[in-house]
Protein backbone atom coordinates (compact mmCIF):
# COMPACT_ATOMS: atom_id res chain seq x y z
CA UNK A 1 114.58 170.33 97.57
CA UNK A 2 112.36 170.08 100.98
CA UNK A 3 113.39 167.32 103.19
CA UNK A 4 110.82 164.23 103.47
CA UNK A 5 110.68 163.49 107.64
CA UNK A 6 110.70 159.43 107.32
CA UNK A 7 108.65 157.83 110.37
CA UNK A 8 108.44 153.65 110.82
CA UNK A 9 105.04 153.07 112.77
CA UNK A 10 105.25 149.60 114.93
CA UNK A 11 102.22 147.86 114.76
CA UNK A 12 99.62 147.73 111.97
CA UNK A 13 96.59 147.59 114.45
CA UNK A 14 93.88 150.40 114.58
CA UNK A 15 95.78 153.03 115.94
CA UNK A 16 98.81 152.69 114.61
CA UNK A 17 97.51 152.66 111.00
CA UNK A 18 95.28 155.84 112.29
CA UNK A 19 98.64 157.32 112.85
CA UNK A 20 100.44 156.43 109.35
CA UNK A 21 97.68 157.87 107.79
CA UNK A 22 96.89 160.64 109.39
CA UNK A 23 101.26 161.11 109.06
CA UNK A 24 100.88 160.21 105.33
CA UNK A 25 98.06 162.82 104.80
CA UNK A 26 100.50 165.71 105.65
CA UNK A 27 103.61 164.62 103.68
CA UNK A 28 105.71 162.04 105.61
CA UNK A 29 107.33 159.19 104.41
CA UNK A 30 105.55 156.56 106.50
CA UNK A 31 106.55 152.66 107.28
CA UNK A 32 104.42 150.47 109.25
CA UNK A 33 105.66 147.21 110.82
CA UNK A 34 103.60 144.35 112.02
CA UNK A 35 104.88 140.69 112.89
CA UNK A 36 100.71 139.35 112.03
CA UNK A 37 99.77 138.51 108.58
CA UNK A 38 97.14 140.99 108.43
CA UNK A 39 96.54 144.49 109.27
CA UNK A 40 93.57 144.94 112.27
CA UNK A 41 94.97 143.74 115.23
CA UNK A 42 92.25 142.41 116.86
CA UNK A 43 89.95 144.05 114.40
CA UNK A 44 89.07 140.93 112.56
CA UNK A 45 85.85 139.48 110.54
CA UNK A 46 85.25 136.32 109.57
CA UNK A 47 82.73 135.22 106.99
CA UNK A 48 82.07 131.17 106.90
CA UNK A 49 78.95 129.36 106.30
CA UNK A 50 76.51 131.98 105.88
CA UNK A 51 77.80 133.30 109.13
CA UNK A 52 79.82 136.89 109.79
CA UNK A 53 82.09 136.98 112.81
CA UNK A 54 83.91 139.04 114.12
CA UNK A 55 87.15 138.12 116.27
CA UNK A 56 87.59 141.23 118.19
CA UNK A 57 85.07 143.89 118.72
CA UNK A 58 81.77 143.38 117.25
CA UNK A 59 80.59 147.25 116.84
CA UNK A 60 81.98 150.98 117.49
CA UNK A 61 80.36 154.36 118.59
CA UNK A 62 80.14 156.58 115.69
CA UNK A 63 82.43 159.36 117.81
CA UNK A 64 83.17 162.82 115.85
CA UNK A 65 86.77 161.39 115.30
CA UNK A 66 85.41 158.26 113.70
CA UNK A 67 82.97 159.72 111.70
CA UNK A 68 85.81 162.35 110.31
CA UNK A 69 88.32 158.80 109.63
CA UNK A 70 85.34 156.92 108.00
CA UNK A 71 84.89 160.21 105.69
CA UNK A 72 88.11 160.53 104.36
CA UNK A 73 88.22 157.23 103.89
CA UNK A 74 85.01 157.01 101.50
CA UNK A 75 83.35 154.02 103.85
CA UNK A 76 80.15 155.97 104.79
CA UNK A 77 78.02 153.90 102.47
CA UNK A 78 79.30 150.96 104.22
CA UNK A 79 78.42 151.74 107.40
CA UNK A 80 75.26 149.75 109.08
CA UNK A 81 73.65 151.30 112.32
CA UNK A 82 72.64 148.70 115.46
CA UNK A 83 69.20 147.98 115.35
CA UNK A 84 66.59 149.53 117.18
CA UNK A 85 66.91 146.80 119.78
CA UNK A 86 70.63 146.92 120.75
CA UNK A 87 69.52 149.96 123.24
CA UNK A 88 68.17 147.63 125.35
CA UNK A 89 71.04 145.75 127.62
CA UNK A 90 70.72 142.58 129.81
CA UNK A 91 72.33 141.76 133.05
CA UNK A 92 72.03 138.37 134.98
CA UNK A 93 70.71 138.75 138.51
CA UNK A 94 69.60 135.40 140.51
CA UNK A 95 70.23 133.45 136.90
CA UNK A 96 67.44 135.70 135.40
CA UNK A 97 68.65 138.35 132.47
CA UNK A 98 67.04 141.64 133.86
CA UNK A 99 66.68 144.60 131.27
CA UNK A 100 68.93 147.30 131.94
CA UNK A 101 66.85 150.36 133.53
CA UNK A 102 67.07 153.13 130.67
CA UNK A 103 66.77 156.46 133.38
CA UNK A 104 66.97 157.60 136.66
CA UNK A 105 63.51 156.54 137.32
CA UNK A 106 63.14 153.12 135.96
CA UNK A 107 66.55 151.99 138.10
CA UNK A 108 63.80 152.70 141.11
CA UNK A 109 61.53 150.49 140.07
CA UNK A 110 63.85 147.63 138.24
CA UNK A 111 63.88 144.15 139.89
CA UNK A 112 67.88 144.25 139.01
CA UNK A 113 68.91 146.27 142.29
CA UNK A 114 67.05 145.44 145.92
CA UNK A 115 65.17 147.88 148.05
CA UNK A 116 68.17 149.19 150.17
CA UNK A 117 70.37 149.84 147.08
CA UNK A 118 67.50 151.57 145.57
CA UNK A 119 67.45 153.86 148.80
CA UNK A 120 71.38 153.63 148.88
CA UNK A 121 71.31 155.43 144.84
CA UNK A 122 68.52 158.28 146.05
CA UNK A 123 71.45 159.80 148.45
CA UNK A 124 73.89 160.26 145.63
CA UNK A 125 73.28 163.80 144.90
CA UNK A 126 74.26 164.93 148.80
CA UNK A 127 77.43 162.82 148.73
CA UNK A 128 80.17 164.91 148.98
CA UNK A 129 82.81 164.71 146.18
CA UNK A 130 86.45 162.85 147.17
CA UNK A 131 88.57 165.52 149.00
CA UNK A 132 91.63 162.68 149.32
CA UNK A 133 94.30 163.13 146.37
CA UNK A 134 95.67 160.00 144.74
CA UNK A 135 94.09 157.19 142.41
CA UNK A 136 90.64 155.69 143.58
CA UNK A 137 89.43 152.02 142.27
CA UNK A 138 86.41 152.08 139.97
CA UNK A 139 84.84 149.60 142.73
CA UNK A 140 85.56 152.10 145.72
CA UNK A 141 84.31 155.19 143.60
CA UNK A 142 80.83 153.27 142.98
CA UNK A 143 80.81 152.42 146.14
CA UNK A 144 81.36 155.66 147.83
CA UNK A 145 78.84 157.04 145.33
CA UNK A 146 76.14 154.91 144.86
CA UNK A 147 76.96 152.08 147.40
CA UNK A 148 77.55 148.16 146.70
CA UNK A 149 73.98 146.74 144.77
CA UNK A 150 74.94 149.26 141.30
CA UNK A 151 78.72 148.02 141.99
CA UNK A 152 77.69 144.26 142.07
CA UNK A 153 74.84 144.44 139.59
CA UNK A 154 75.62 147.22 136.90
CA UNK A 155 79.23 148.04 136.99
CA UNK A 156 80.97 144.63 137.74
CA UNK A 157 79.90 143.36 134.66
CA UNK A 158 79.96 146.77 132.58
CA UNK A 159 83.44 146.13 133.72
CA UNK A 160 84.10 143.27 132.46
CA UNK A 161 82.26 143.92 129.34
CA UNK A 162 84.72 146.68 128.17
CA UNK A 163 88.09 145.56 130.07
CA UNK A 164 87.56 141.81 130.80
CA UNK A 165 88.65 143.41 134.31
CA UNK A 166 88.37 144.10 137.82
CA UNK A 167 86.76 146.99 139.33
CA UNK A 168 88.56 146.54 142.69
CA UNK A 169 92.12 146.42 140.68
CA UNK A 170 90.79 149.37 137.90
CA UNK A 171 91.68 153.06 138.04
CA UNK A 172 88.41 155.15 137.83
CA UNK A 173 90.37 158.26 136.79
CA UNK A 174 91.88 156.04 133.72
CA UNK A 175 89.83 153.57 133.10
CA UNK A 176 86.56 155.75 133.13
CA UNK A 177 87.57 159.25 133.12
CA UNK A 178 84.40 160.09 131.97
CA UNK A 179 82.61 159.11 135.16
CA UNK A 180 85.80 161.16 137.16
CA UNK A 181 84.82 163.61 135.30
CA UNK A 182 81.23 163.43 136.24
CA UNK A 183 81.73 163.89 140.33
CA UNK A 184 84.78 166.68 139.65
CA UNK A 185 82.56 168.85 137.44
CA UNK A 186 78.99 168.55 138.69
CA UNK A 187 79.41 167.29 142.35
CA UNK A 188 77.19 164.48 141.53
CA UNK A 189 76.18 161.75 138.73
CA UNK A 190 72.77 162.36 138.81
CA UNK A 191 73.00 166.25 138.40
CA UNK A 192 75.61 165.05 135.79
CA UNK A 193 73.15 163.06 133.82
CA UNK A 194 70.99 165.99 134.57
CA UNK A 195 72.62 167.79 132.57
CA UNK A 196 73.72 165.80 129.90
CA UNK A 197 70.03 165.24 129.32
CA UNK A 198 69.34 169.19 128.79
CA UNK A 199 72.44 169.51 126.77
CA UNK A 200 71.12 166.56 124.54
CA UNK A 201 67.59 167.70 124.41
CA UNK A 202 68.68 171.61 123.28
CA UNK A 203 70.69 169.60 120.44
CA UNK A 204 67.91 167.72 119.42
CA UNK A 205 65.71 171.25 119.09
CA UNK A 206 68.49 172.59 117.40
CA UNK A 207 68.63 170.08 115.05
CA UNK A 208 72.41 169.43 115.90
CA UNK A 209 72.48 165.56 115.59
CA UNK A 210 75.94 165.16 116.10
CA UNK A 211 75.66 166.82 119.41
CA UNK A 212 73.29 164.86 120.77
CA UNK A 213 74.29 161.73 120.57
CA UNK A 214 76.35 158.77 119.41
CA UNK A 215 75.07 155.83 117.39
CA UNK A 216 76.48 152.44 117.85
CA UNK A 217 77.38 151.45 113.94
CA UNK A 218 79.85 148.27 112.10
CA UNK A 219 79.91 148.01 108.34
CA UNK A 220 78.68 146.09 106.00
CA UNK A 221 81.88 143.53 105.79
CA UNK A 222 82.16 143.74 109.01
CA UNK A 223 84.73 146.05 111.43
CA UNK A 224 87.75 144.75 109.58
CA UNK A 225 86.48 146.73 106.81
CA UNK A 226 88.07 149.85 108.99
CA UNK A 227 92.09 148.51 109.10
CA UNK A 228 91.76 147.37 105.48
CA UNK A 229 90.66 150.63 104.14
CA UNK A 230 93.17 152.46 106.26
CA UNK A 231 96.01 149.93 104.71
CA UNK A 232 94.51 149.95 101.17
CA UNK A 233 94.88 154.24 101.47
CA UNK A 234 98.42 154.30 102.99
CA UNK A 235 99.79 151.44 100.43
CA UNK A 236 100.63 148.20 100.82
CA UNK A 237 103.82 148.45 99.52
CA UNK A 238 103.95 150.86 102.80
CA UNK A 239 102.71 148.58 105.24
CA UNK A 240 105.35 145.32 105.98
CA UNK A 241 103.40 142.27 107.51
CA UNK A 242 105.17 139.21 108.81
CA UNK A 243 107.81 141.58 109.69
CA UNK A 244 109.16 141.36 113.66
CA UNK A 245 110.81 144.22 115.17
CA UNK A 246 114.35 143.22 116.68
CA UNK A 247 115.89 146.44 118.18
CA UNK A 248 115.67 150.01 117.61
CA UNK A 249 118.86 151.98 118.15
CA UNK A 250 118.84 156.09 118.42
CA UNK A 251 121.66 157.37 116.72
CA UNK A 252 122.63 161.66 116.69
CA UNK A 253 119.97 161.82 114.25
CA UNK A 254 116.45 159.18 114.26
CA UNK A 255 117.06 156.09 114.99
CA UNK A 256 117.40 152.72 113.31
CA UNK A 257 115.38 149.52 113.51
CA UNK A 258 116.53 146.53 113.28
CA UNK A 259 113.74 143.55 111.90
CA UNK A 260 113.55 140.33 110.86
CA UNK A 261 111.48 139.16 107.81
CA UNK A 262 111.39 135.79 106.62
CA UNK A 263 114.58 134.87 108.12
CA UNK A 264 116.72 137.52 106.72
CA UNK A 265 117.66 140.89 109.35
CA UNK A 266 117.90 144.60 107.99
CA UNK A 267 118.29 147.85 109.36
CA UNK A 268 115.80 150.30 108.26
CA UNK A 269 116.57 154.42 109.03
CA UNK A 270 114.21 156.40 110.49
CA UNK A 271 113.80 160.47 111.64
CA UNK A 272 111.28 158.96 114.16
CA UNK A 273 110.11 155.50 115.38
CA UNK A 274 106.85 155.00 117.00
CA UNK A 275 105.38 152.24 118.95
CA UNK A 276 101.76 151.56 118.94
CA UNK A 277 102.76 148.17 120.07
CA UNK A 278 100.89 146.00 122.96
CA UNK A 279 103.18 146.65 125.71
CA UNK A 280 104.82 142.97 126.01
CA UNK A 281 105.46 143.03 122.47
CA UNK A 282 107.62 146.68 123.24
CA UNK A 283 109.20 144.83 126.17
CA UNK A 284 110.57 142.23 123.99
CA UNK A 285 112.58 144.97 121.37
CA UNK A 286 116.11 145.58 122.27
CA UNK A 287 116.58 148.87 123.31
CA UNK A 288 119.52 150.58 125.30
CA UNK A 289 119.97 149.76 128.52
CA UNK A 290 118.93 153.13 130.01
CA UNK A 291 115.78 151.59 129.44
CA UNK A 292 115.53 148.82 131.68
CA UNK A 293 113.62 150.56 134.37
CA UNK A 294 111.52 151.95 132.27
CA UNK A 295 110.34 148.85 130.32
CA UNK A 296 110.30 146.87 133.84
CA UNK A 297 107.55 148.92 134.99
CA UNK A 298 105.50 148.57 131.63
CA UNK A 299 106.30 144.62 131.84
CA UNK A 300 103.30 145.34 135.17
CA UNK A 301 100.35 146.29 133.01
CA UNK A 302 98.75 143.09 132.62
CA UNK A 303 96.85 142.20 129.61
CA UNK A 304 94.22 138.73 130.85
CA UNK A 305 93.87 136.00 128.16
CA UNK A 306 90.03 136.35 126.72
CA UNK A 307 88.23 133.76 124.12
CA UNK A 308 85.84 134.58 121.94
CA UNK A 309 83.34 131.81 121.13
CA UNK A 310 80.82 132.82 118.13
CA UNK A 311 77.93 129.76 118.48
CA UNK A 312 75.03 129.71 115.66
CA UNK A 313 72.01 128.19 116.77
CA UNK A 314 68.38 127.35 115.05
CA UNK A 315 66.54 130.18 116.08
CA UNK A 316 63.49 127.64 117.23
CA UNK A 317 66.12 126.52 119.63
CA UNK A 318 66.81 129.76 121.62
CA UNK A 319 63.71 130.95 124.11
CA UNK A 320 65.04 133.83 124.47
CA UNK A 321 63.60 136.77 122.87
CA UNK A 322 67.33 138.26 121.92
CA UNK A 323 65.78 141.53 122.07
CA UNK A 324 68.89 143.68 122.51
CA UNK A 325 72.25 144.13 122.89
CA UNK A 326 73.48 141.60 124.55
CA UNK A 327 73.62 140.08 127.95
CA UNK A 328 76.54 140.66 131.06
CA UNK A 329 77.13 138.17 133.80
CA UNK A 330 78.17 139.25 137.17
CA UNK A 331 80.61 137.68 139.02
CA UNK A 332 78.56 137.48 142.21
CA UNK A 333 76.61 134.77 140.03
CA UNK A 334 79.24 132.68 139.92
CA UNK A 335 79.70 131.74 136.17
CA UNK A 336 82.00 131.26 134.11
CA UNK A 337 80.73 133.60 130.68
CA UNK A 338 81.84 137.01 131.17
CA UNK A 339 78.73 138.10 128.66
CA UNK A 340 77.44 137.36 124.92
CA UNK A 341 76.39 139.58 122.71
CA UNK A 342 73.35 138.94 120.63
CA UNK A 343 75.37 139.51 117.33
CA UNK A 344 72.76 138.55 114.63
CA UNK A 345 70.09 140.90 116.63
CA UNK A 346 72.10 144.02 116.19
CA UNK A 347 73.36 144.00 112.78
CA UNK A 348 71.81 142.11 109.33
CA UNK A 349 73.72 139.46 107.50
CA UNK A 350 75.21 137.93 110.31
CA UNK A 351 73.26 134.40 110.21
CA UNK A 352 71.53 132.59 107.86
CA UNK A 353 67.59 132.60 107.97
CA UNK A 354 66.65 130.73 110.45
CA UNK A 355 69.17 131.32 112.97
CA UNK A 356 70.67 133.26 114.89
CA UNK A 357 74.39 133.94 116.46
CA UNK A 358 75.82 134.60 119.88
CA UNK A 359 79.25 135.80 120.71
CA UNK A 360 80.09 134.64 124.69
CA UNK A 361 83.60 136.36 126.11
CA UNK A 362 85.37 133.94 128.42
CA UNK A 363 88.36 133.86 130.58
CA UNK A 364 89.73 138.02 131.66
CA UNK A 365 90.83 138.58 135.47
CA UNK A 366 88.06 135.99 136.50
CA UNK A 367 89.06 132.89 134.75
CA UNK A 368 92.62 133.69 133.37
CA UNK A 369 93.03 129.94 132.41
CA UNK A 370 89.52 129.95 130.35
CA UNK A 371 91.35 132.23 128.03
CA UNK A 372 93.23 130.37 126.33
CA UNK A 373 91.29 127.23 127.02
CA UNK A 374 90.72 124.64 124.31
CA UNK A 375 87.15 125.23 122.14
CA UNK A 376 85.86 121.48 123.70
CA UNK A 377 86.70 123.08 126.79
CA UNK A 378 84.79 126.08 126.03
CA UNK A 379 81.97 124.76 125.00
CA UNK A 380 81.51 122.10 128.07
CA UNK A 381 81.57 125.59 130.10
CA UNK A 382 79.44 128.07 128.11
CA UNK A 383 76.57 125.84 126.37
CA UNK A 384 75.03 124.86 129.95
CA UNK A 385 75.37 128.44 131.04
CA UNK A 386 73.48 129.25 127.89
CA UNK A 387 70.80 126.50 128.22
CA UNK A 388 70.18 127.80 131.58
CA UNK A 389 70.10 131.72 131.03
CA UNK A 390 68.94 131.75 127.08
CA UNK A 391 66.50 128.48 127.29
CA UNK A 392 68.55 127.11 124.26
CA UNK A 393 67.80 123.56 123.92
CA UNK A 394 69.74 122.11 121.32
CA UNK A 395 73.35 122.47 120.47
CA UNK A 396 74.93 124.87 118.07
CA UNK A 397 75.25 124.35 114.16
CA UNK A 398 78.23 126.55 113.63
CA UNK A 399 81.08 127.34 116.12
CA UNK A 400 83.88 129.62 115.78
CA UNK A 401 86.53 130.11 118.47
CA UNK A 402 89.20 133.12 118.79
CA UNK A 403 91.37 133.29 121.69
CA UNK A 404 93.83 136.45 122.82
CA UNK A 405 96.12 134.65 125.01
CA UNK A 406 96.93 138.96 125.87
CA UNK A 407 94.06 141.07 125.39
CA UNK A 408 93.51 144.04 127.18
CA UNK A 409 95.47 145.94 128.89
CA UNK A 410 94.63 146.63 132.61
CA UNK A 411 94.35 150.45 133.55
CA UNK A 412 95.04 149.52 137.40
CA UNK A 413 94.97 152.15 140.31
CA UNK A 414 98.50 153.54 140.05
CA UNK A 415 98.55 153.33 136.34
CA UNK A 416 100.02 156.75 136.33
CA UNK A 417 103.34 155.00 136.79
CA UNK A 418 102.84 153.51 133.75
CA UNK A 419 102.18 156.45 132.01
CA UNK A 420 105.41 157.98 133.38
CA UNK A 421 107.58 155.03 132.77
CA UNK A 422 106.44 155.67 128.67
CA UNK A 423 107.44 159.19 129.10
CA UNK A 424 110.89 158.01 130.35
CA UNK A 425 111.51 155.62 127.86
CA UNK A 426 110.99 158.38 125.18
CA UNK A 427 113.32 160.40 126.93
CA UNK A 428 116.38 157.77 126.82
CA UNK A 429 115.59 156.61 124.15
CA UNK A 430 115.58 159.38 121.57
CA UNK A 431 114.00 159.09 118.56
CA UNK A 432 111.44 157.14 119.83
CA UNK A 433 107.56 157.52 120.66
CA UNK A 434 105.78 154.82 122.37
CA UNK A 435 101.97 155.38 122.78
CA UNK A 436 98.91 153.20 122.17
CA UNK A 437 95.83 151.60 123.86
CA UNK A 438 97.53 151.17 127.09
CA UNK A 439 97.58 155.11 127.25
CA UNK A 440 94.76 156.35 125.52
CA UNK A 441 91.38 154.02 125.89
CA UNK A 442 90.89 150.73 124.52
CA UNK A 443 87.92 151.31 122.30
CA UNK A 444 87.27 151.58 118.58
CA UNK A 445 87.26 155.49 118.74
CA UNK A 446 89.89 155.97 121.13
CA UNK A 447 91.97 153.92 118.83
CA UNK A 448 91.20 156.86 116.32
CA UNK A 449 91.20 159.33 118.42
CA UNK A 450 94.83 158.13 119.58
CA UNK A 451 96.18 157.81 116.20
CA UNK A 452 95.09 161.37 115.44
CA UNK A 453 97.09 162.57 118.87
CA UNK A 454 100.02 160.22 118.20
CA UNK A 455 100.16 161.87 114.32
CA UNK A 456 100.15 165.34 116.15
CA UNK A 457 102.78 165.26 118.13
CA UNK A 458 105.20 163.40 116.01
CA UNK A 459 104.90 165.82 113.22
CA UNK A 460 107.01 168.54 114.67
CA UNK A 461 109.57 165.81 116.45
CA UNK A 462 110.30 164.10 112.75
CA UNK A 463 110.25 167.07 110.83
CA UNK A 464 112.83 168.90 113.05
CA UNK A 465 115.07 165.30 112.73
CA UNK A 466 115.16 165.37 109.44
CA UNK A 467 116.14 168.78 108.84
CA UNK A 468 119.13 168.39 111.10
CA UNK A 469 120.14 164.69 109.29
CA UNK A 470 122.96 164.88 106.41
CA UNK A 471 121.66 165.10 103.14
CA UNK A 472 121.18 162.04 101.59
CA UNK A 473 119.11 159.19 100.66
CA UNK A 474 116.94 157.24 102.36
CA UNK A 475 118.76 153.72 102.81
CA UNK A 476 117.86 150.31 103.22
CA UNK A 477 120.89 148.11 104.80
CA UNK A 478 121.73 144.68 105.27
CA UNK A 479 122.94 143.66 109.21
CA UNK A 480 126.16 141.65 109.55
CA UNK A 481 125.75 138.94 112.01
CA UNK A 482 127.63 140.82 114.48
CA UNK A 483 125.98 143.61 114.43
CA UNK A 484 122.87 141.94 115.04
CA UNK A 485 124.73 140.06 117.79
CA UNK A 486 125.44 143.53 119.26
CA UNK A 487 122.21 144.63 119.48
């Protein structure tokens, strides 16, 4: 009889139910552990009065790797595309929201960047690339590139948008490899989007959609509809919620974990343990104390407290055309909304007729305390900001307020450290994999993408384990008090 590798995934959020099932698809005996009540992470919808929220992200880029998962998991009929409108992007400058330039050429002539920074951008293509090694800050790449008007009026709050961070504390090379990318390979942006554009428009002629572009895309039920399916395929009887990871302990052969569900402990045996957990939920596991260093220099990554306020309003209440995506605040203007998106613009079904519904992001590395700020307090600080930016003039008929007291994590320059310290930790602590958004992107499809990578190279680790562990079983055992004690 052929040995069965048996793998416990920690955490039941996006990428680490991408791994289980991309594990379960080729034969392993999978486990997933989550201390929430529901799969999703901070993939979460909401449907109350007439309204459809969503807690965490509100939309995905259809990415090869997502249109693959949403494939085998039969959800391609549930899959709604943004509206025409959500190409267009708004950004506050002087309390006005500016449309986003969509080229080269319109960012000359767009009232969102002044007449020296316009100047300041035509130089980019004869700016030498970096020739110093080490990590560079997202806000010192932009400026070295493009100088300070695209840093203060584009990327600030594209940063902000995605990370809920700084771009004088983020890593270009991690948190926007792409754009690293750009200058290393092509010397420039602009000849980078140069090309891109040719590659895109050869695509198009060739009739290779899936080449030339990505399409911004939820679902019907909204983006929880992604987790559920993913925990409806791998089994529920496979997936333990309200379940809170105590210690993991490597033995000569896997390791064991040691949880805690509904006040009673067990031990559960494993070939190979993986952690797709937010990094101060790993710090707080037991592990051996070889791993002190290691987890002290994960405790760094900082993760900033972000609310989520969804607001319906009378649609004959909002001036605003909410023609588009949404609209970012910089911080030079001095407010406190990071951004809202105009939710009930991109997608149907999201508000009843007659109105529509606006989901403002508050709190991040600007205003850490806003984060986890009461929903009065919220709304004292965002419904004046949206009177004044929006022209809404009456106040909302349907609130709904979500806050991540740790939300993001913070790809900071020297993040490589970070990265290092995980690779340490795997190595004294054997039997162990710890991965997740902290190393791998923090968007929809790099949560897939991940999963896919983390499935990959735990194959071959728990399939050699279990082929070297004694024949038997798999168990199931109750923890004395002392041994829990111990550990």
């Amino acid at each position: 009889m052929s040995v069965v590798p048996r793998v416990i995934v920690c955490g039941a959020g996006l990428t680490g139910l991408t791994t289980a099932w991309q594990l379960q698809r080729q034969g392993i005996d999978v486990t997933v552990l989550d201390a929430a009540d529901d799969v999703g992470g901070v993939v979460q919808s909401v449907e109350r009065d007439g309204y459809l929220v969503e807690r965490g992200p509100n939309s995905c880029t259809l990415t090869p790797d997502l249109a693959s998962l949403i494939e085998s998991l039969a959800l391609t009929a549930s899959l709604r595309p943004a509206a025409p409108h959500a190409q267009r992007r708004y950004i506050v400058r002087d309390g006005v929201p500016v449309a986003v330039p969509s080229s080269p050429g319109a960012m000359l002539t767009s009232p969102l960047f002044g007449f020296a920074g316009k100047l300041r951008m035509l130089r980019e293509p004869w700016i030498a690339r970096r020739s110093a090694d080490g990590d560079e800050s997202v806000a010192d790449f932009i400026r070295r590139r493009l100088g300070t008007d695209p840093l203060h009026y584009a990327v600030d709050p594209f940063v902000s948008g995605v990370y809920a961070g700084d771009p004088e504390q983020l890593s270009v090379g991690h948190a926007f490899p792409r754009l690293a990318a750009m200058e290393r390979e092509h010397g420039s942006l602009v000849r980078a989007m140069m090309a891109a554009g040719r590659k895109a428009r050869v695509a198009r002629n060739a009739g290779d959609a899936a080449s030339g572009g990505h399409t911004m895309v939820s679902f019907t039920g909204g983006m929880h509809t992604l987790p559920a399916a993913l925990a409806d395929r791998i089994g529920h009887d496979r997936i333990r919620l309200g379940t809170r990871v105590i210690a993991i302990e490597p033995h000569d052969v896997g390791a064991n974990v040691l949880v805690e569900q509904n006040g009673e402990r067990r031990r559960l045996e494993a070939d190979l343990v993986i952690s797709t957990l937010p990094l101060h939920a790993l710090s707080s596991i037991a592990l051996p104390s070889d791993a002190d260093a290691a987890l002290d220099q994960l405790r760094t990554v900082a993760y900033p407290a972000v609310a989520s306020l969804a607001l319906g309003f009378r649609r004959a209440d909002v001036a605003h055309a909410l023609d588009g995506f949404g609209c970012l605040v910089p911080s030079r203007e001095r407010r406190k909304t990071l951004g809202m998106l105009f939710t009930s613009t991109l997608f149907e079904g999201r508000a009843p007729t007659g109105h529509v519904l606006l989901t403002c992001f508050i709190g991040g590395t600007r205003h850490p305390g806003l984060g986890t700020a009461s929903t009065a307090a919220l709304l004292d600080v965002v419904l004046p900001e949206l009177a004044a930016l929006l022209g809404i003039t009456s106040g909302p008929t349907f609130v709904e307020h979500t806050s991540w007291p740790r939300a993001i994590p913070q790809y900071n320059v020297g993040h490589d450290a970070n990265i290092r310290a995980a690779e340490a930790l795997e190595v004294v602590v054997p039997g162990l994999l710890v991965d997740g958004q902290f190393r791998r992107g923090v968007s929809v499809g790099d949560c897939v993408a991940s999963g896919a990578m983390i499935a990959a190279r735990a194959l071959p680790v728990a399939t050699a384990t279990a082929l070297r562990r004694p024949s038997c079983p798999p168990r199931v055992v109750s923890a004395e008090h002392e041994a829990i004690g111990a550990a």
